[in-house]
N, C-alpha and C. Protein backbone atom coordinates (compact mmCIF):
# COMPACT_ATOMS: atom_id res chain seq x y z
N UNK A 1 7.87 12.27 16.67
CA UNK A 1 8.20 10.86 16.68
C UNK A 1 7.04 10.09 16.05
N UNK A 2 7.51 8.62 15.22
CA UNK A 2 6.46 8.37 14.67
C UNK A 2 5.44 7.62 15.38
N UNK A 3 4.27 7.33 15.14
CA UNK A 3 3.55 6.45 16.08
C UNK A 3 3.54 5.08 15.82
N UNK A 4 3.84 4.17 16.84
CA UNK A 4 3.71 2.64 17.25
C UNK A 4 2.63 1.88 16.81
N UNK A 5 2.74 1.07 15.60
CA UNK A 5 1.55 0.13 15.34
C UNK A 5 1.66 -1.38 15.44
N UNK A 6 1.07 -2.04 15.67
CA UNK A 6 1.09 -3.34 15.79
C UNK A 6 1.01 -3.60 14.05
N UNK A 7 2.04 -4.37 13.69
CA UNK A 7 1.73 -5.15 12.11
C UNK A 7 0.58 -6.27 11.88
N UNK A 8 0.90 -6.90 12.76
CA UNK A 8 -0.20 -8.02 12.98
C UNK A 8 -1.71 -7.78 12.89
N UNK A 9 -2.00 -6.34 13.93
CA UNK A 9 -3.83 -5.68 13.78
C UNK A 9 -3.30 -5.25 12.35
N UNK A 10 -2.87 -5.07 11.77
CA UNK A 10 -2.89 -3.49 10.48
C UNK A 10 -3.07 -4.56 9.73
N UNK A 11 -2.21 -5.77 9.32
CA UNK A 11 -2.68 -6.24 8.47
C UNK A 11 -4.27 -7.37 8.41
N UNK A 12 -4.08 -7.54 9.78
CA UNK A 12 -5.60 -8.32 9.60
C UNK A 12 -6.87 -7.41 9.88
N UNK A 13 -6.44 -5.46 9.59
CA UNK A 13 -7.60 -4.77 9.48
C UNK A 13 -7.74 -4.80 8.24
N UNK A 14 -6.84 -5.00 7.44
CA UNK A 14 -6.38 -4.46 6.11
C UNK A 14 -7.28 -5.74 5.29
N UNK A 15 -7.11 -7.08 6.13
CA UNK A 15 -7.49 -7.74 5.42
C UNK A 15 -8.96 -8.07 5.09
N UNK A 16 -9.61 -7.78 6.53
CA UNK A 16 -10.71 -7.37 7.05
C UNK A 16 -11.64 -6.46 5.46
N UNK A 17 -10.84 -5.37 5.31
CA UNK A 17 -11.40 -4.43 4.71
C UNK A 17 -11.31 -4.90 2.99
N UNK A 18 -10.28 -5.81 3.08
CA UNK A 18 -10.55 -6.27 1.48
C UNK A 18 -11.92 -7.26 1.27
N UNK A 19 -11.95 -8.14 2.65
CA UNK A 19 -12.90 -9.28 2.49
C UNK A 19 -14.66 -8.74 2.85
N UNK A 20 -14.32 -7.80 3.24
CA UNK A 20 -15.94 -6.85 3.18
C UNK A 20 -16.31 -6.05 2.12
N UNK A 21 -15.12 -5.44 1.09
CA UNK A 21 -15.47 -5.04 -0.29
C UNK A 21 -15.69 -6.19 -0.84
N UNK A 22 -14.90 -7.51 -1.24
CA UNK A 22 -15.46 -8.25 -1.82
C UNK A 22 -17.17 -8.51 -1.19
N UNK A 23 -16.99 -9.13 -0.22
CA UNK A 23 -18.59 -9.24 -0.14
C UNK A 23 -19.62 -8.39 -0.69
N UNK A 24 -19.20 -7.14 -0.56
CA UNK A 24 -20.67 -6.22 -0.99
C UNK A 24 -20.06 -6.50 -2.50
N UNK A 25 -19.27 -6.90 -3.44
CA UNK A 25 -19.55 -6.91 -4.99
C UNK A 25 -20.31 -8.09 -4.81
N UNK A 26 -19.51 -9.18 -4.45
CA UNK A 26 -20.57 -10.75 -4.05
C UNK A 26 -21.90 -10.12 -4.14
N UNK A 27 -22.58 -9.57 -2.96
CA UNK A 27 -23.87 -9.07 -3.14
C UNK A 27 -24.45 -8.49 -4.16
N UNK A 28 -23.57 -7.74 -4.47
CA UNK A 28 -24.70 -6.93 -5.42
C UNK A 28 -24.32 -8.09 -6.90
N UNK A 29 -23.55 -8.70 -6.40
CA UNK A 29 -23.57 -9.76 -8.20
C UNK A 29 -25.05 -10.56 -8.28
N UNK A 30 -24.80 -11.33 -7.19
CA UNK A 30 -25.38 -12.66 -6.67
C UNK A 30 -26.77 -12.52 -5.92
N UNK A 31 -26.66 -11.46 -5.49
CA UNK A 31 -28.19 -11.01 -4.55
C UNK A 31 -29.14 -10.46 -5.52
N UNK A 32 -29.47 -10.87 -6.75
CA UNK A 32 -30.75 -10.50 -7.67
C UNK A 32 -31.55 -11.15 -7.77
N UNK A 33 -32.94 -11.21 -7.70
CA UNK A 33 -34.19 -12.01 -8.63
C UNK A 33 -33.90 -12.48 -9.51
N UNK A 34 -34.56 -13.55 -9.59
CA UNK A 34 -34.64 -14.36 -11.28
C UNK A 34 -34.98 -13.21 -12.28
N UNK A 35 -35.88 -12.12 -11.59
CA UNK A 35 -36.42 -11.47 -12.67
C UNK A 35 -35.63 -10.27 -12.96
N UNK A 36 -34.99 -9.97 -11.87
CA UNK A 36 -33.73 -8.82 -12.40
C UNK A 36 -32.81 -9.27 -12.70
N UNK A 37 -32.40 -10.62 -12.75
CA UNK A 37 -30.61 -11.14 -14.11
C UNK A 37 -31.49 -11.41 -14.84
N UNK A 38 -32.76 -11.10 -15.08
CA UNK A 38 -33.23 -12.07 -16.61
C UNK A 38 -33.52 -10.49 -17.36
N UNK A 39 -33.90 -9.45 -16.58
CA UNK A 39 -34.04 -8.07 -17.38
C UNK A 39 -32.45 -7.85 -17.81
N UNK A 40 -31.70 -8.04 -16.88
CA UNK A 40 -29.84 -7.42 -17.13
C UNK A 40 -29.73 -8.03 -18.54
N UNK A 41 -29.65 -9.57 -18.74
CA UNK A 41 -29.25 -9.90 -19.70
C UNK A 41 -30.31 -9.67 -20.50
N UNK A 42 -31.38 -9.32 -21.15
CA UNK A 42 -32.55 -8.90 -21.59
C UNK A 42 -31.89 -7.33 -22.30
N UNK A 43 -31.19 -6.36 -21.59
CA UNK A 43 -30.45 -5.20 -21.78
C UNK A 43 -29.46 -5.44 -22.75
N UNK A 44 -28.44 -6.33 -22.30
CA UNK A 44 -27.25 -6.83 -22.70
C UNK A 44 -27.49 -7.20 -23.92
N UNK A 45 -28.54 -8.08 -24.31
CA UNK A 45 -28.76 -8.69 -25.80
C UNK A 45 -29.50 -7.48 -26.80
N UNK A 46 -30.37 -6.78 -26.28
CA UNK A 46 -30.83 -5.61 -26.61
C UNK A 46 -29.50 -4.91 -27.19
N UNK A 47 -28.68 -4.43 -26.40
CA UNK A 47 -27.48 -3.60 -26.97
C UNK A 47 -26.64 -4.14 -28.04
N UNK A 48 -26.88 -5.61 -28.03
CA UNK A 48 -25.50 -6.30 -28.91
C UNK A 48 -26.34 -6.03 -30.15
N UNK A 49 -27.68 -6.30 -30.24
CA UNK A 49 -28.49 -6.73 -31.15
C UNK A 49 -28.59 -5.04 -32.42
N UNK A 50 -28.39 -4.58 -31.16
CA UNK A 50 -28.02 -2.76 -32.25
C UNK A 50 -26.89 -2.48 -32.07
N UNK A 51 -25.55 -2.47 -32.02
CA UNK A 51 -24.42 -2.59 -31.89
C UNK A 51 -24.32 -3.50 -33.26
N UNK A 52 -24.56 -4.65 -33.15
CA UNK A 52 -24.53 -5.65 -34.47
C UNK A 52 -25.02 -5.35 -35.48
N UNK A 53 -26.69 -4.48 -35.47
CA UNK A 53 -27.45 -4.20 -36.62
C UNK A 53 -26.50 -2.61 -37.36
N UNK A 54 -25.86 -2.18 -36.38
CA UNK A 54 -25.10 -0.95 -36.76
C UNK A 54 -23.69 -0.95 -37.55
N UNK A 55 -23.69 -2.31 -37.41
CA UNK A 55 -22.04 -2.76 -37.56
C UNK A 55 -21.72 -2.61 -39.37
N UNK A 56 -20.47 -2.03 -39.74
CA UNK A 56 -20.97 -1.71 -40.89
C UNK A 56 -19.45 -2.83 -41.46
N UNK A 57 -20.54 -3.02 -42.67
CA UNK A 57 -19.57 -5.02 -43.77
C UNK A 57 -18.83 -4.09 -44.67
N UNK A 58 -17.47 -4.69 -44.50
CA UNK A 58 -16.53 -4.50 -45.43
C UNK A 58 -16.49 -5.84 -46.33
């Protein structure tokens, strides 16, 4: 026989568990030093900048 769940807990565990993954991306977006988003994008322009110098003109 199958087992008895309340809908009501399941979905506000369910919901629970979406709004605590978001938070830890929140964190790890938003929880950096000035000086570690300024290295990220420091990377980012680095890559475009040879990506671009590689880019071949038709």
């Amino acid at each position: 026989m199958a087992e008895i769940i309340n809908l009501r807990m399941a979905r506000k565990a369910r919901a629970r568990a979406a709004d605590k993954a978001e938070a830890a991306t929140n964190r790890a977006q938003h929880g950096r030093t000035k000086a570690e988003k300024s290295a990220t994008q420091a990377e980012i322009a680095r890559i475009e900048r040879t990506l671009d110098g590689a880019r071949r003109e038709d």
